[in-house]
Protein backbone atom coordinates (compact mmCIF):
# COMPACT_ATOMS: atom_id res chain seq x y z
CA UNK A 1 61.68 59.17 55.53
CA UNK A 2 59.29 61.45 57.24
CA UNK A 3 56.58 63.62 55.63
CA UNK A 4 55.41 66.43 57.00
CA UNK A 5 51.34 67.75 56.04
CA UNK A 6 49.78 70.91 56.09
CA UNK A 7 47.90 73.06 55.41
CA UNK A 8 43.65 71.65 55.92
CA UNK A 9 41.00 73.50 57.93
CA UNK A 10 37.37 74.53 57.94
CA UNK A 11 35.62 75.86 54.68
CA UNK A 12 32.28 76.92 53.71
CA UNK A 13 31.29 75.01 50.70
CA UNK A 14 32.83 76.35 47.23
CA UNK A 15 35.97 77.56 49.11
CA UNK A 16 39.35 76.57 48.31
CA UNK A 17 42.33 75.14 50.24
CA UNK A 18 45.85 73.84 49.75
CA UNK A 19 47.38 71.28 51.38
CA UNK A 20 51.42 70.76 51.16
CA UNK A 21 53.56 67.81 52.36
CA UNK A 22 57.12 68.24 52.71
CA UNK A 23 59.45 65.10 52.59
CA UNK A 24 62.53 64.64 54.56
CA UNK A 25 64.96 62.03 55.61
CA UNK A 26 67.01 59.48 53.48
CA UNK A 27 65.86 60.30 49.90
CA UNK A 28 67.43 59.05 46.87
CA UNK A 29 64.63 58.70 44.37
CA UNK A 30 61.08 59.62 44.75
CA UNK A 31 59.04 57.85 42.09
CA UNK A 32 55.38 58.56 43.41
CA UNK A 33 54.02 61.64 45.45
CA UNK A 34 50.37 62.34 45.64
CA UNK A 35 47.52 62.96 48.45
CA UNK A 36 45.08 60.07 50.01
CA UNK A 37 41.80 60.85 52.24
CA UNK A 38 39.54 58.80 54.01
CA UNK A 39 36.39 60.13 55.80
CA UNK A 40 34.61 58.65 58.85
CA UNK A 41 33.33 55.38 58.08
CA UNK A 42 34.85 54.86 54.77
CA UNK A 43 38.10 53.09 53.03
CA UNK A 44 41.43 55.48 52.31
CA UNK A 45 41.09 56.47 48.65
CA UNK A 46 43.15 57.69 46.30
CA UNK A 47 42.84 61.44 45.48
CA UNK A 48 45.76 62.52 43.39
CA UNK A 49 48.95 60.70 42.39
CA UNK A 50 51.51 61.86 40.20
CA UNK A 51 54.99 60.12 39.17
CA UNK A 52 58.02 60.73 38.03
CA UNK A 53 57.29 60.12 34.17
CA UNK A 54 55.54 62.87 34.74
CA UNK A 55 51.64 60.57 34.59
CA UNK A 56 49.10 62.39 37.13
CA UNK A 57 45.80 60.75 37.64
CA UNK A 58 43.16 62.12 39.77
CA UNK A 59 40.03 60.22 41.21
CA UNK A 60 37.18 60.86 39.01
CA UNK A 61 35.52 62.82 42.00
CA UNK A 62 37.85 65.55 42.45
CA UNK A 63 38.91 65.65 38.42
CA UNK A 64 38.32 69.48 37.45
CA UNK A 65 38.27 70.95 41.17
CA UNK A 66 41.88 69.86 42.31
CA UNK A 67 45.73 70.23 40.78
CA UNK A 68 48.13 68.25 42.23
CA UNK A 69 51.87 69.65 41.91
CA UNK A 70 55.12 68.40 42.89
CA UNK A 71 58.56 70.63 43.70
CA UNK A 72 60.98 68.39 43.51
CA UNK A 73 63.71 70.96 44.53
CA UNK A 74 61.99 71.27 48.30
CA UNK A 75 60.36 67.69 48.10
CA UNK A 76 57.19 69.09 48.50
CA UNK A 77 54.06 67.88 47.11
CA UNK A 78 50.77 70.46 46.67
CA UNK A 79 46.87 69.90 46.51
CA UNK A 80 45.21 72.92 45.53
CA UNK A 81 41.57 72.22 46.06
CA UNK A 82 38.82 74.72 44.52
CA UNK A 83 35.32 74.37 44.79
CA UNK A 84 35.13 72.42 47.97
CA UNK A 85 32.13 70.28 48.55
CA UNK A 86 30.56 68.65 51.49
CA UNK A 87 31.91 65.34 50.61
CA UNK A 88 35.19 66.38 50.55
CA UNK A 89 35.39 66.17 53.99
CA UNK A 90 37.87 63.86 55.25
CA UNK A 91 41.45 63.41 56.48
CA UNK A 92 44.11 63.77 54.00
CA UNK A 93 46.90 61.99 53.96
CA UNK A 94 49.97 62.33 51.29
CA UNK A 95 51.99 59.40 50.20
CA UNK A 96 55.33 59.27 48.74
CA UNK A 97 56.69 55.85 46.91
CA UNK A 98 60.37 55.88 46.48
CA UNK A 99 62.53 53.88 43.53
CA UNK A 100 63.65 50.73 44.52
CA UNK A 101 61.76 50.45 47.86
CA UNK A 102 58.37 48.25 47.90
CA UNK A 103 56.55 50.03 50.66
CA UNK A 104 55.37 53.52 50.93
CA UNK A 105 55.32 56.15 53.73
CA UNK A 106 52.66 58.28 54.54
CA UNK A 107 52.42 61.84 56.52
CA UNK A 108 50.11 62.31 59.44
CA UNK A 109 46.84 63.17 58.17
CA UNK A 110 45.50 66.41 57.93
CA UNK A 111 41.82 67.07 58.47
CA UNK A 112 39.73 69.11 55.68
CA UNK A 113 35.91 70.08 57.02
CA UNK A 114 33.68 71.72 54.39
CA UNK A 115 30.81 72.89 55.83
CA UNK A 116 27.48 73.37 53.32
């Protein structure tokens, strides 16, 4: 399974960005596909998640300011992110759980910089 992110950059505070993560390889059953970050000097943390009952819970942080959405004819996962803030910045990383498999695999990081 391989996962594949784009999509971060530089913004000016109050901007907007969307990130995408494609997800290839031996799929059968994605049960979990959402977006992780972790800045410099801090834990990973959970962003976004959504599942295949259709449950999407964001981190009370970014509640309001991002949508996470799923296409699960291209295996793709989105995080639209409006109204950027400073402490936003971080490396994102999306995650995909799969039925039936107790790990989960993550995509490369992709680095979002909002600048004040």
């Amino acid at each position: 399974v391989q996962l594949q992110a784009s999509g971060g950059g530089l913004v000016q505070a109050g901007g907007s960005l969307r990130l995408s993560c494609v997800v290839s390889g031996s799929i059968f059953n994605i049960y979990s596909m959402g977006w992780y970050r972790q800045a410099p000097g801090k834990q990973r943390e959970l962003v976004a998640v959504t599942t295949s009952g259709g449950m999407t819970n964001y981190a009370d942080s970014v509640r309001g300011r991002f949508t996470l959405s799923r296409d699960n004819a291209k295996n793709t996962v989105y995080l639209q992110m409006n109204s950027l803030k400073p402490e936003d910045t971080a490396v994102y990383y999306c995650n995909v759980g799969l039925i039936g498999i107790a790990r989960t695999y993550w995509g490369q990081g992709t680095q979002v910089t909002v600048s004040s």
